[in-house]
PDB file of N, CA and C in Angstrom:
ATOM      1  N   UNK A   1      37.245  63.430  28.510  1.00  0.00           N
ATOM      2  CA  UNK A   1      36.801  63.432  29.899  1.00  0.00           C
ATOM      3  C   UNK A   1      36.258  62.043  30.243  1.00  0.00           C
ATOM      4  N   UNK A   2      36.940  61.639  30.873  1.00  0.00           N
ATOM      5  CA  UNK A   2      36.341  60.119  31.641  1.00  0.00           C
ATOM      6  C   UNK A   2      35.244  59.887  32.552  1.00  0.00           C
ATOM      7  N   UNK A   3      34.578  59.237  32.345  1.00  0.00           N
ATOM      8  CA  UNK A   3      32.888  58.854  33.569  1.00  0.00           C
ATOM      9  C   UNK A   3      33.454  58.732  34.760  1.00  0.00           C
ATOM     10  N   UNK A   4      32.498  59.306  35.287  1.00  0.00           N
ATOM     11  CA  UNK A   4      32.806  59.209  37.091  1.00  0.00           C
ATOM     12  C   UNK A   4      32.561  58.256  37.274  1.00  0.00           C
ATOM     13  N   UNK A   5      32.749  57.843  38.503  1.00  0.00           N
ATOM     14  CA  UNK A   5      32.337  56.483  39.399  1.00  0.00           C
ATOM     15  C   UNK A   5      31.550  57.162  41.048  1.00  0.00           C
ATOM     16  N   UNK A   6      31.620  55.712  41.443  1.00  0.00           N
ATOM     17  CA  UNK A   6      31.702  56.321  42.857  1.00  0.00           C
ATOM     18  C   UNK A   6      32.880  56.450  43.608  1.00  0.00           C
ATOM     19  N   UNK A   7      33.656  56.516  43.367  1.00  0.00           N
ATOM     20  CA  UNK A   7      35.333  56.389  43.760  1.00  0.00           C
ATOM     21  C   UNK A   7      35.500  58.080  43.502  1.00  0.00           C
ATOM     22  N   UNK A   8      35.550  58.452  41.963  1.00  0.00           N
ATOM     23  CA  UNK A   8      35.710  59.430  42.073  1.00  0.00           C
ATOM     24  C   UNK A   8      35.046  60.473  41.709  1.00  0.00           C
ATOM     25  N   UNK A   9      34.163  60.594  41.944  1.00  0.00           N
ATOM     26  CA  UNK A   9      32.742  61.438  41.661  1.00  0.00           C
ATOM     27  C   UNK A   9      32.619  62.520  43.018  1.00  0.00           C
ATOM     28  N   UNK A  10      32.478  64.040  42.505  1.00  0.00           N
ATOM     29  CA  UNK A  10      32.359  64.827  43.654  1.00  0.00           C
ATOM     30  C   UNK A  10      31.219  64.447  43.985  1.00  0.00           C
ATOM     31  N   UNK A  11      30.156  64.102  43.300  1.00  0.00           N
ATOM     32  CA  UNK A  11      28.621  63.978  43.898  1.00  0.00           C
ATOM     33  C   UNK A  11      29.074  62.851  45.372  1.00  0.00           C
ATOM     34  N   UNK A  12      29.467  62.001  44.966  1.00  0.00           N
ATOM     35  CA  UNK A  12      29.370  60.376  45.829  1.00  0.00           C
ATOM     36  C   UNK A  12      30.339  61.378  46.945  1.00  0.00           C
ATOM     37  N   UNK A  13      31.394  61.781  46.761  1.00  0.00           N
ATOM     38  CA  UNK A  13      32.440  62.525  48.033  1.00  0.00           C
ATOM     39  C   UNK A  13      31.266  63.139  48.954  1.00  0.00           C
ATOM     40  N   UNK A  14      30.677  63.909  48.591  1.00  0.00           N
ATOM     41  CA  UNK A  14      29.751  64.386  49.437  1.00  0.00           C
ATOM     42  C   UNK A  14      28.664  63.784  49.948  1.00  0.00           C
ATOM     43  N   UNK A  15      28.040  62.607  49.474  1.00  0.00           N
ATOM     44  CA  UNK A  15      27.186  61.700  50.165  1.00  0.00           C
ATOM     45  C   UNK A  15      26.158  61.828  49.583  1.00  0.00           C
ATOM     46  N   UNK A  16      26.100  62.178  47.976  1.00  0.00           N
ATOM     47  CA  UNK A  16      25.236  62.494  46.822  1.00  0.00           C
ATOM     48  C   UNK A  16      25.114  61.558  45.593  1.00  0.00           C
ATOM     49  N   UNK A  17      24.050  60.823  45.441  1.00  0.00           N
ATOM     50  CA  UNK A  17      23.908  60.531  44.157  1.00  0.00           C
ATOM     51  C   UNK A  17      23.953  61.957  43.104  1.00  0.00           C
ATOM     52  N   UNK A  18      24.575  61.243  41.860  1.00  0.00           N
ATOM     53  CA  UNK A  18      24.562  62.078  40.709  1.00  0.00           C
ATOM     54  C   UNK A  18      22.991  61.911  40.218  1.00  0.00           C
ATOM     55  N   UNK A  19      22.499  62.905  39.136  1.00  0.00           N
ATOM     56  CA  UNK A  19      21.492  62.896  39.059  1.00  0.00           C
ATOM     57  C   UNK A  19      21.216  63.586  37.641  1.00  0.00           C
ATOM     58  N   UNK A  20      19.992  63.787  37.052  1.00  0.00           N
ATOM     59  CA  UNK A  20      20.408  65.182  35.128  1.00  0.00           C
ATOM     60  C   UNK A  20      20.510  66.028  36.134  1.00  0.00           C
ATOM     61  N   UNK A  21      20.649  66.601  37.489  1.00  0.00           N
ATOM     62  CA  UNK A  21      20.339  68.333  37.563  1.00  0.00           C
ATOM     63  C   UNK A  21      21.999  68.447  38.253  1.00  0.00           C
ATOM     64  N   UNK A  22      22.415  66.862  38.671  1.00  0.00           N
ATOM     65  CA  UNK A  22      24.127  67.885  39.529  1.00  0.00           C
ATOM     66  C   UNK A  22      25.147  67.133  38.602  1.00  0.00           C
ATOM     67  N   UNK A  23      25.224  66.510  37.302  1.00  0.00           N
ATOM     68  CA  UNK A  23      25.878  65.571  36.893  1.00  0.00           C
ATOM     69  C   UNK A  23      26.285  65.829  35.615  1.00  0.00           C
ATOM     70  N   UNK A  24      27.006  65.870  34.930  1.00  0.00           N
ATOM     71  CA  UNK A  24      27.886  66.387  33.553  1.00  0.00           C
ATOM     72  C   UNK A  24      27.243  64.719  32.687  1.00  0.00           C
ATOM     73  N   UNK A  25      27.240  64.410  33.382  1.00  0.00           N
ATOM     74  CA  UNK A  25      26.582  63.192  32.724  1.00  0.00           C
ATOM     75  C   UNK A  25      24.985  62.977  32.487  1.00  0.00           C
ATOM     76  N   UNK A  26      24.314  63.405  33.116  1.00  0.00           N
ATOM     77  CA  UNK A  26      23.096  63.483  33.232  1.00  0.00           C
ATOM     78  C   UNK A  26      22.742  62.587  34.582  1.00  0.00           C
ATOM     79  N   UNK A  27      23.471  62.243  35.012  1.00  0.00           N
ATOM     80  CA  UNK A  27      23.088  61.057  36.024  1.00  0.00           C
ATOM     81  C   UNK A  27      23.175  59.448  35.397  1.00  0.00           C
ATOM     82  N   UNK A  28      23.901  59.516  34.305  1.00  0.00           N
ATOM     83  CA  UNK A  28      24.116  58.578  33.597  1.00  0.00           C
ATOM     84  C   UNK A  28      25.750  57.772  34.342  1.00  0.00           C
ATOM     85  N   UNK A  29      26.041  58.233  35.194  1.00  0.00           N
ATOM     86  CA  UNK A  29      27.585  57.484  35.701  1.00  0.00           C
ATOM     87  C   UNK A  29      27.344  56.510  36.506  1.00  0.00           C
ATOM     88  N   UNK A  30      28.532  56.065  36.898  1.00  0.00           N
ATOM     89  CA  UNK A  30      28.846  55.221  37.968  1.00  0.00           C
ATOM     90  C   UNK A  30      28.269  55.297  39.439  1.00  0.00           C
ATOM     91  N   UNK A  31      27.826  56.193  39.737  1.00  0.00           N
ATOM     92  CA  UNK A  31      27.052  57.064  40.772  1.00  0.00           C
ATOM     93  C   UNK A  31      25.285  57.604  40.575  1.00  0.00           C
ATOM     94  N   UNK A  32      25.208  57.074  39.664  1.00  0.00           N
ATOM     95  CA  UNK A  32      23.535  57.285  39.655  1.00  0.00           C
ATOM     96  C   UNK A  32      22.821  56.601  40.026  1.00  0.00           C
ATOM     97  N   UNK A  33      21.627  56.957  40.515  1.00  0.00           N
ATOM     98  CA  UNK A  33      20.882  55.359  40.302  1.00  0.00           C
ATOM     99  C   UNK A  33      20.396  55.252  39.554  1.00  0.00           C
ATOM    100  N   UNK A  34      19.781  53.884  39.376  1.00  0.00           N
ATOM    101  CA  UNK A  34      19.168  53.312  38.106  1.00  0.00           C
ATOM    102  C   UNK A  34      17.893  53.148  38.233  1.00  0.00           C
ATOM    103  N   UNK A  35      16.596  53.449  38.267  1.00  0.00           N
ATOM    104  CA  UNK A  35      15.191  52.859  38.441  1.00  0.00           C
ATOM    105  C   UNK A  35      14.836  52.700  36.983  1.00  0.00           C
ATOM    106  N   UNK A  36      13.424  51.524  37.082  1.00  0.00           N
ATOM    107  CA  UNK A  36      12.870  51.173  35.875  1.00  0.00           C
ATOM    108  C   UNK A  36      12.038  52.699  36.422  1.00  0.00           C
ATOM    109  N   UNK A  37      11.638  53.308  34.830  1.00  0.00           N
ATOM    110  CA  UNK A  37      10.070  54.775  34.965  1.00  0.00           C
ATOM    111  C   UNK A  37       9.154  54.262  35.068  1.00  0.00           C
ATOM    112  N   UNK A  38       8.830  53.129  35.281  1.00  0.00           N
ATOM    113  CA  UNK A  38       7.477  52.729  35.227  1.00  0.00           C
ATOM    114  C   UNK A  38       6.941  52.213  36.501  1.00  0.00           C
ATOM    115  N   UNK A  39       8.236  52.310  37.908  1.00  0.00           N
ATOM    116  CA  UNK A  39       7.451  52.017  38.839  1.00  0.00           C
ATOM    117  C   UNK A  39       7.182  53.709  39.411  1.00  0.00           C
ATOM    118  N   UNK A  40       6.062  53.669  40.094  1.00  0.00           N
ATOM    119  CA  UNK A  40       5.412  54.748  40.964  1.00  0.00           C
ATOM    120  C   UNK A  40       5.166  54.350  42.594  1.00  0.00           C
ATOM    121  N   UNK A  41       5.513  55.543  43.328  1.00  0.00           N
ATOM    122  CA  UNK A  41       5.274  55.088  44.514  1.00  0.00           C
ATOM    123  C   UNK A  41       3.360  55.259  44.360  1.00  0.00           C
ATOM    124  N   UNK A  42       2.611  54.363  45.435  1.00  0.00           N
ATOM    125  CA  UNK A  42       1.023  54.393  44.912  1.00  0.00           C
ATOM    126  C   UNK A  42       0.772  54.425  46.917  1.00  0.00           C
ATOM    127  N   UNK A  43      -0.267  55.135  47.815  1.00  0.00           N
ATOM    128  CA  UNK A  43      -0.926  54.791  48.628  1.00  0.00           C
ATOM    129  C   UNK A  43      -2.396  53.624  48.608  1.00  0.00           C
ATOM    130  N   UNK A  44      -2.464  52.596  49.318  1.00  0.00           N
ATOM    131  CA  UNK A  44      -3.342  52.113  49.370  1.00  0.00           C
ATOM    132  C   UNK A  44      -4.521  52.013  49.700  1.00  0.00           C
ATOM    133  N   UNK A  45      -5.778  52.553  49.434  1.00  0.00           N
ATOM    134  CA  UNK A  45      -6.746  53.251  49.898  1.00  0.00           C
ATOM    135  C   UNK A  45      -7.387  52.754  51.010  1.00  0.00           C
ATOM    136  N   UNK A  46      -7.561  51.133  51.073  1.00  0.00           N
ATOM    137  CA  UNK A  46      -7.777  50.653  52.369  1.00  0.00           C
ATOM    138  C   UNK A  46      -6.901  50.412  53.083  1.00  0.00           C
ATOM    139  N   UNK A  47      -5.468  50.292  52.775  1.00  0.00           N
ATOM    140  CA  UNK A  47      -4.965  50.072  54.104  1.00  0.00           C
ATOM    141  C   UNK A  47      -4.320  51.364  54.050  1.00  0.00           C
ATOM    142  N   UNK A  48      -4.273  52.503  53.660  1.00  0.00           N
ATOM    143  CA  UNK A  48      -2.732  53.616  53.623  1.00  0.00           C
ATOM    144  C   UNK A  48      -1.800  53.145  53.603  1.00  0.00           C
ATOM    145  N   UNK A  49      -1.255  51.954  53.691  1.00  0.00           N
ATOM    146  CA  UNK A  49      -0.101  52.306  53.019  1.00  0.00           C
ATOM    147  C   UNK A  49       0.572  52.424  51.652  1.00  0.00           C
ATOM    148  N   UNK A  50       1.736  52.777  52.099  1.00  0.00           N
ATOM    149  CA  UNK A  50       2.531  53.042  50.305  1.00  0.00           C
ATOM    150  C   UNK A  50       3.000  51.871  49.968  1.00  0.00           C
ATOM    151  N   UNK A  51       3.363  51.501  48.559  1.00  0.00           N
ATOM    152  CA  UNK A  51       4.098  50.596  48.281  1.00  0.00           C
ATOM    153  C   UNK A  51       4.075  51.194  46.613  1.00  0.00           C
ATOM    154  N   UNK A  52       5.489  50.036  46.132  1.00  0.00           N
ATOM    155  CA  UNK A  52       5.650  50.309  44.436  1.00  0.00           C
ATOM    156  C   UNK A  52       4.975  49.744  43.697  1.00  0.00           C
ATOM    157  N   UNK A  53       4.390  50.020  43.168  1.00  0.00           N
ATOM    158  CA  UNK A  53       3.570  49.958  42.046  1.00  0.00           C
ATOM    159  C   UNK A  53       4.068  50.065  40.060  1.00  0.00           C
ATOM    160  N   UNK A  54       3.624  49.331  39.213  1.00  0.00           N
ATOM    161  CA  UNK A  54       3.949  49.626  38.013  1.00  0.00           C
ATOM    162  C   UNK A  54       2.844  49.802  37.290  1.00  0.00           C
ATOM    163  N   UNK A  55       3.372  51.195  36.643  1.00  0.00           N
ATOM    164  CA  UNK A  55       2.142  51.822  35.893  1.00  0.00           C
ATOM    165  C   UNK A  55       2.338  51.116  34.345  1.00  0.00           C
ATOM    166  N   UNK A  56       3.252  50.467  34.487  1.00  0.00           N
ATOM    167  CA  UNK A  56       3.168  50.171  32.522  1.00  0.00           C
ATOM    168  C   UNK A  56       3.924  48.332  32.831  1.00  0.00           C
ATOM    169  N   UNK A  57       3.574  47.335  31.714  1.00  0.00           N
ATOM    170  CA  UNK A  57       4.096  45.968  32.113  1.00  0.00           C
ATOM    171  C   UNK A  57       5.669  46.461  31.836  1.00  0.00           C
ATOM    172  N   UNK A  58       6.427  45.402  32.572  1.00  0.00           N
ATOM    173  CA  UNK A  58       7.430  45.253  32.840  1.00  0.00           C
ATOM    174  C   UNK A  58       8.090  43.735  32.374  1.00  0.00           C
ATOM    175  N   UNK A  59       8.985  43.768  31.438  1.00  0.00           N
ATOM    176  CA  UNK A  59       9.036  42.731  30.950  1.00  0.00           C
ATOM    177  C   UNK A  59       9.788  41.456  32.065  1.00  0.00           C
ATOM    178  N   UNK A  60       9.372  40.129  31.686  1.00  0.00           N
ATOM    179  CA  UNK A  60      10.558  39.277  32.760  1.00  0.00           C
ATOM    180  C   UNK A  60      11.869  39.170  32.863  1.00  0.00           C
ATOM    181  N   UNK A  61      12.751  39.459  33.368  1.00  0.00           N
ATOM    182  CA  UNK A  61      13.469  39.498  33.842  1.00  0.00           C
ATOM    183  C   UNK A  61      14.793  40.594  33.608  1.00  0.00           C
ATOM    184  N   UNK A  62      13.570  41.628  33.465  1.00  0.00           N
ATOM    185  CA  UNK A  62      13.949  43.097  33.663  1.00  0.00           C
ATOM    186  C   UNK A  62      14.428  43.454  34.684  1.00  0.00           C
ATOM    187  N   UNK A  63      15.742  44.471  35.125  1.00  0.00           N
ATOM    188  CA  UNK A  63      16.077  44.822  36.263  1.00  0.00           C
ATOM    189  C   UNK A  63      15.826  46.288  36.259  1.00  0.00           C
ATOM    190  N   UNK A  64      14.950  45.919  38.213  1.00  0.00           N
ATOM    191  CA  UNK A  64      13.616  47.334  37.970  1.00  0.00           C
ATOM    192  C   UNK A  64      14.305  48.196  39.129  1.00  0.00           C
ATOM    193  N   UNK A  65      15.471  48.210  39.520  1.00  0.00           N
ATOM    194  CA  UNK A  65      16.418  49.283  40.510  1.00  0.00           C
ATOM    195  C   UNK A  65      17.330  48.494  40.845  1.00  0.00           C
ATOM    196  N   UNK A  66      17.845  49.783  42.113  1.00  0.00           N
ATOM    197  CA  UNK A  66      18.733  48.764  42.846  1.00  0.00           C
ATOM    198  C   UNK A  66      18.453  49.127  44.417  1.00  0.00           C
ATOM    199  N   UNK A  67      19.102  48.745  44.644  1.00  0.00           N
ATOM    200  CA  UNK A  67      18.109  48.263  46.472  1.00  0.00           C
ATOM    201  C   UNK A  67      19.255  48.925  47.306  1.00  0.00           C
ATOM    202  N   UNK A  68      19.375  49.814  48.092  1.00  0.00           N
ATOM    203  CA  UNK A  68      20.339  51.252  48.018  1.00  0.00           C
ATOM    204  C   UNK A  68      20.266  51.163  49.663  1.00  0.00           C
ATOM    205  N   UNK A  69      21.393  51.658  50.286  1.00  0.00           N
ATOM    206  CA  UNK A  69      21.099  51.689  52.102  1.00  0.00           C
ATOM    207  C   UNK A  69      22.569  51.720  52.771  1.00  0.00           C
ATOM    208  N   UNK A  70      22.717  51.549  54.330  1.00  0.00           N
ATOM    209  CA  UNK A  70      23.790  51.819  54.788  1.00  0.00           C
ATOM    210  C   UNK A  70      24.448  50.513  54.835  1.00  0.00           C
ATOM    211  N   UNK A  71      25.410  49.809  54.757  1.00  0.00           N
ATOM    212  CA  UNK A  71      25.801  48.568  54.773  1.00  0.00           C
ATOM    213  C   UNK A  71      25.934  48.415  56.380  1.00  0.00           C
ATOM    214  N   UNK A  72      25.677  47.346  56.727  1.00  0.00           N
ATOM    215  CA  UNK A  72      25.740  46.604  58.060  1.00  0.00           C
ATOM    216  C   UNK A  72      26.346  45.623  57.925  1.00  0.00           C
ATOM    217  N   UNK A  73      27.590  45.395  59.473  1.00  0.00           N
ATOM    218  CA  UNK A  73      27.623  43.791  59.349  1.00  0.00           C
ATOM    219  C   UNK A  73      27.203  43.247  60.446  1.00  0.00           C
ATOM    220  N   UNK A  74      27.007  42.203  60.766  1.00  0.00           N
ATOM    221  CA  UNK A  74      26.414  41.667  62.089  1.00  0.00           C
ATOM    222  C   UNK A  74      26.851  40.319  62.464  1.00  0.00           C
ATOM    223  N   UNK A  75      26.605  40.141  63.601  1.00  0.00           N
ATOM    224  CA  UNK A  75      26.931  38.466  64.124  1.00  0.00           C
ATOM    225  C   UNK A  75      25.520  37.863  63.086  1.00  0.00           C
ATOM    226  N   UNK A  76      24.831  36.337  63.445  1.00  0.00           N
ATOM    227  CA  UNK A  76      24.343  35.457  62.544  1.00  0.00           C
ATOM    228  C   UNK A  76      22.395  35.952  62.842  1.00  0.00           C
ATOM    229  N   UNK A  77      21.757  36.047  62.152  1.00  0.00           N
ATOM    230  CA  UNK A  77      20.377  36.399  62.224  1.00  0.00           C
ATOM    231  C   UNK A  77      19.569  35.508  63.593  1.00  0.00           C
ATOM    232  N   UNK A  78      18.718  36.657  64.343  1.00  0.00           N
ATOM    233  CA  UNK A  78      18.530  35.373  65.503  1.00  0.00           C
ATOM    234  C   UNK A  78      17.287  34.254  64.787  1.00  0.00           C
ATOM    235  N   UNK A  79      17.760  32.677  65.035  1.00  0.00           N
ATOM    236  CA  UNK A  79      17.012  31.493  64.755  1.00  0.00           C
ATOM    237  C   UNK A  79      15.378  31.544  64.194  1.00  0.00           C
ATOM    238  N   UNK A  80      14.766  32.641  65.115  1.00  0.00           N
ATOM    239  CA  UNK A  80      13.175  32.499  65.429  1.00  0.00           C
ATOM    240  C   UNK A  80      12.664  33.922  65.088  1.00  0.00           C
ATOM    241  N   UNK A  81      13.626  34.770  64.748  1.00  0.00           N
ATOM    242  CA  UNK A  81      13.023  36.272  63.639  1.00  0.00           C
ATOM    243  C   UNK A  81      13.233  36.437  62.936  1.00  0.00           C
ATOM    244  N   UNK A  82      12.558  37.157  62.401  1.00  0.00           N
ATOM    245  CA  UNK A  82      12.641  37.988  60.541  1.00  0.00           C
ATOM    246  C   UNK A  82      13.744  37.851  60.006  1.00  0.00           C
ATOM    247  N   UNK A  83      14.179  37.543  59.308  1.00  0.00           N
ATOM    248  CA  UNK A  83      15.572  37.829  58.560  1.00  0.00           C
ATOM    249  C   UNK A  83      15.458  38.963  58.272  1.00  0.00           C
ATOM    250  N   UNK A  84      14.506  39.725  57.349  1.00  0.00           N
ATOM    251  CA  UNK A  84      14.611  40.882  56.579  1.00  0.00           C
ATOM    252  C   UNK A  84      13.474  41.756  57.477  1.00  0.00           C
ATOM    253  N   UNK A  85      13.931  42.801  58.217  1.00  0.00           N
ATOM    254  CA  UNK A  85      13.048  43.238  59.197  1.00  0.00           C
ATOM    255  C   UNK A  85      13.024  45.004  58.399  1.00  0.00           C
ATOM    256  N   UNK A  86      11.603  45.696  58.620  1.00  0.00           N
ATOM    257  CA  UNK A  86      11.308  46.856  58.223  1.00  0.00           C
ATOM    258  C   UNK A  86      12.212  46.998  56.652  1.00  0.00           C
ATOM    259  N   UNK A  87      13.046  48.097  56.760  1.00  0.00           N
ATOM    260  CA  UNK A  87      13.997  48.283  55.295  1.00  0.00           C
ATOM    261  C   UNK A  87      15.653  47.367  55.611  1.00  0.00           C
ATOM    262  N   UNK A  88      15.709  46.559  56.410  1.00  0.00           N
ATOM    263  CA  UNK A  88      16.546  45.737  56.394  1.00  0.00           C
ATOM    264  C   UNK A  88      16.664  44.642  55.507  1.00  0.00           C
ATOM    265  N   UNK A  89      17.591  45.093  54.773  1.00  0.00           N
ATOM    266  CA  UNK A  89      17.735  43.495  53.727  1.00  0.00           C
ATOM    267  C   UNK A  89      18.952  42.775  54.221  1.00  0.00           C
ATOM    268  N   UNK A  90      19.048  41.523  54.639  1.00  0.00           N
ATOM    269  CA  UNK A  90      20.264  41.021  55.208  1.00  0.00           C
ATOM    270  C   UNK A  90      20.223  39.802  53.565  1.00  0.00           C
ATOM    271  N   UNK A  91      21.466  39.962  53.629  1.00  0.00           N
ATOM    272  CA  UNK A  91      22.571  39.229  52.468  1.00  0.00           C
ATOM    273  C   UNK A  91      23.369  38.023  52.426  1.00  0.00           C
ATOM    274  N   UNK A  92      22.992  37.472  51.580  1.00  0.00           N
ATOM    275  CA  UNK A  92      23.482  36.198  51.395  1.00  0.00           C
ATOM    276  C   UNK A  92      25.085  35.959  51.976  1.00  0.00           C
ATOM    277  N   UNK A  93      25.746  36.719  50.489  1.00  0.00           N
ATOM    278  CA  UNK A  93      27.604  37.290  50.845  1.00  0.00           C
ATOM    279  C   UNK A  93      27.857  36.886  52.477  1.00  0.00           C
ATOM    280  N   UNK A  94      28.811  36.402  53.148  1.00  0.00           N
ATOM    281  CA  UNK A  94      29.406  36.883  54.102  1.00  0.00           C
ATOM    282  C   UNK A  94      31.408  37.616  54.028  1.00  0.00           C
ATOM    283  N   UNK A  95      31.476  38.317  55.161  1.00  0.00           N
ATOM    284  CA  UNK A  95      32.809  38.769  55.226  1.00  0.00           C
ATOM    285  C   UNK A  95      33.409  37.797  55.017  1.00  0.00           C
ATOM    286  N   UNK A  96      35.060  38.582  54.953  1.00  0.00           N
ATOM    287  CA  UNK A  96      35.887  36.983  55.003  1.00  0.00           C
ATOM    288  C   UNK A  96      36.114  36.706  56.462  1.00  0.00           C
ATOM    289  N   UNK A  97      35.588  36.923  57.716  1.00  0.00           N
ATOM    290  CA  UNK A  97      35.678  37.151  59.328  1.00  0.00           C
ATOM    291  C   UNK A  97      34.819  36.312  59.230  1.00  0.00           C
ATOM    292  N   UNK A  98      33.527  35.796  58.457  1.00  0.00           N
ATOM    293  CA  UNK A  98      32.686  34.888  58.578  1.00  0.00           C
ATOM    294  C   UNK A  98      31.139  35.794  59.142  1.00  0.00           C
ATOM    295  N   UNK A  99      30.857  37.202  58.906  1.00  0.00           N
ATOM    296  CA  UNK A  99      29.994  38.205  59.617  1.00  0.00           C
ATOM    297  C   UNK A  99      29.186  38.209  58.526  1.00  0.00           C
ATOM    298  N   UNK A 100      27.672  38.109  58.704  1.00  0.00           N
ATOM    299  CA  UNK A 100      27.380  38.536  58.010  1.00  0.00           C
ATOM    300  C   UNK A 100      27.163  39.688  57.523  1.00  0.00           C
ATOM    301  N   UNK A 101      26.297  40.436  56.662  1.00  0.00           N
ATOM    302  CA  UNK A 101      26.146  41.996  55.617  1.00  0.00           C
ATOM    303  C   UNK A 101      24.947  42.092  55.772  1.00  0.00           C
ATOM    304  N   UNK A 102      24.264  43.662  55.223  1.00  0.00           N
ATOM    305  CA  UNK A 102      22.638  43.401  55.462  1.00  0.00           C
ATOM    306  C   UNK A 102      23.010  45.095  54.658  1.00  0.00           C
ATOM    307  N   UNK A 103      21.961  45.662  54.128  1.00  0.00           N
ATOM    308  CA  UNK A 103      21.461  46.791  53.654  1.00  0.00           C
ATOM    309  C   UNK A 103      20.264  47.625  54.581  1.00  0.00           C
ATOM    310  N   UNK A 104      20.451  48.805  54.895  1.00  0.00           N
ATOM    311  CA  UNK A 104      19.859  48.943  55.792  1.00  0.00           C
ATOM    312  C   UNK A 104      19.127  50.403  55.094  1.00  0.00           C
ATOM    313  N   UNK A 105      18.297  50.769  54.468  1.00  0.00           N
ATOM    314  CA  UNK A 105      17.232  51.575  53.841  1.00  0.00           C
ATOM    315  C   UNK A 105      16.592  52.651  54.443  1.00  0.00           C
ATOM    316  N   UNK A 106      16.191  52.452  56.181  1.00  0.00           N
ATOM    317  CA  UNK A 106      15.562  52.927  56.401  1.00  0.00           C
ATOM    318  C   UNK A 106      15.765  54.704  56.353  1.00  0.00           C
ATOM    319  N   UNK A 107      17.107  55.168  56.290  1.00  0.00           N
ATOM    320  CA  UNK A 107      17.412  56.789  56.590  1.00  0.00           C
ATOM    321  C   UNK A 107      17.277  56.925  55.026  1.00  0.00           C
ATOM    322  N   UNK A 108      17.851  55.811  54.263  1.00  0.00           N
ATOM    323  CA  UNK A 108      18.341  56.873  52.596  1.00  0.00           C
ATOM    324  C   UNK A 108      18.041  55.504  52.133  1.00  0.00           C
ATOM    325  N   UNK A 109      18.203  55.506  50.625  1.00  0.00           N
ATOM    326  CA  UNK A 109      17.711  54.705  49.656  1.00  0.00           C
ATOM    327  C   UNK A 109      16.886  54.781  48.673  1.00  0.00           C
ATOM    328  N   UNK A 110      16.407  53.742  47.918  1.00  0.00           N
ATOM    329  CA  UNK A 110      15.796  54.651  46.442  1.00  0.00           C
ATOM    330  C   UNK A 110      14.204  53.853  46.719  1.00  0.00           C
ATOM    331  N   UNK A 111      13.136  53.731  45.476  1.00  0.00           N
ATOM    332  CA  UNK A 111      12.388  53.604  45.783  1.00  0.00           C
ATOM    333  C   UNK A 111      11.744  51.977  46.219  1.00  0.00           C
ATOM    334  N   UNK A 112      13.254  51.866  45.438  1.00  0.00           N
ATOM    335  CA  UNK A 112      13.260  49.910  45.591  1.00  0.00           C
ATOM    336  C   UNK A 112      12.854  49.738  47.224  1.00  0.00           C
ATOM    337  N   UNK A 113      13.175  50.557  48.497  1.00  0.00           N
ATOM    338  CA  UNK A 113      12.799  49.602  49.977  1.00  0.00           C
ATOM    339  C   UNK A 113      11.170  49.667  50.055  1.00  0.00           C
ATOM    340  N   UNK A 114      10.419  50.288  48.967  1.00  0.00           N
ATOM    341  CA  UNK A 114       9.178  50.273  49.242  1.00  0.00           C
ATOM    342  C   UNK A 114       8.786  48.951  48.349  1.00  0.00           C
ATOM    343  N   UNK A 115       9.390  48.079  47.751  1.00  0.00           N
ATOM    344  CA  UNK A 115       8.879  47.161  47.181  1.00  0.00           C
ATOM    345  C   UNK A 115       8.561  45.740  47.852  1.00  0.00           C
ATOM    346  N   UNK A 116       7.428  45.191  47.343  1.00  0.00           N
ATOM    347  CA  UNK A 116       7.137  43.679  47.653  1.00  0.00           C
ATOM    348  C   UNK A 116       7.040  42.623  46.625  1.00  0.00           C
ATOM    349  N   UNK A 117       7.553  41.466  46.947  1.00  0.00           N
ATOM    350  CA  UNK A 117       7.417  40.654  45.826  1.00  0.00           C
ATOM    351  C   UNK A 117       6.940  39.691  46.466  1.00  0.00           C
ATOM    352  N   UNK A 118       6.535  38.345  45.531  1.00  0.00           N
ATOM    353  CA  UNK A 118       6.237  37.022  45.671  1.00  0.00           C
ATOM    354  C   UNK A 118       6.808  36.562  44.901  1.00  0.00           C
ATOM    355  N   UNK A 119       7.387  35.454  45.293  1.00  0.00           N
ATOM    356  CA  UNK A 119       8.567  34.388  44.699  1.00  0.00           C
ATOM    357  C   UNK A 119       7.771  33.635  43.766  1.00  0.00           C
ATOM    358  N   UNK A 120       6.463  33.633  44.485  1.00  0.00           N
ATOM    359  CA  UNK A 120       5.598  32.066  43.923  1.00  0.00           C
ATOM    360  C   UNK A 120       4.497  32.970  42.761  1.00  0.00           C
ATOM    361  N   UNK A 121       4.643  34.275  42.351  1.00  0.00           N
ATOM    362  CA  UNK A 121       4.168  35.182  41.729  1.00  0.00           C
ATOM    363  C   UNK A 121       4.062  34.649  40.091  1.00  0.00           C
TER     364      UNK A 121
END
């Protein structure tokens, strides 16, 4: 028996990650996602909000998910706003039309759109 993908995976046909509870695999295929266990979603007591958090160290240059959403393409980011606005991640890649791509989180996605980083970290 060969590993699913997302190509041909009934989970993905239906608009389902695989997972251990719907997956012959355990959620181990081509169609799962991947998170590091050690991040937790955490509320922030002074400000409420949520964000990801890691309950255990995480080594450098560990890969801690994947960053999951509806694909977008768009004309060019406007000059004087956000590039990356709410769960919008806009992407380096462009089409071959010259458009750019962007990931868009906010309906579905994993726990990665709650994350923040610092570059200069």
């Amino acid at each position: 028996m060969a590993r699913c993908n997302a190509v041909n995976c009934l989970n993905a046909r239906e608009g389902r990650f695989c997972t251990t509870y719907n997956c012959a695999f355990r959620g181990e295929s081509g169609n799962g996602l991947r998170e590091c266990p050690d991040l937790v979603i955490s509320r922030n007591r002074r400000t409420g909000m949520q964000g990801l958090v890691a309950s255990a160290a995480i080594p450098a240059g560990e890969v801690i998910g994947q960053y999951l959403g509806y694909l977008q393409v768009f004309g060019p980011p406007c000059k004087n706003g956000p590039v990356n606005d709410g769960y919008r991640m806009h992407l380096k890649p462009r089409t071959n039309r010259n458009k750019f791509v962007g990931l868009d989180a906010v309906e579905c996605g994993s726990k990665m759109r709650l994350l923040n980083h610092s570059c200069k970290a």
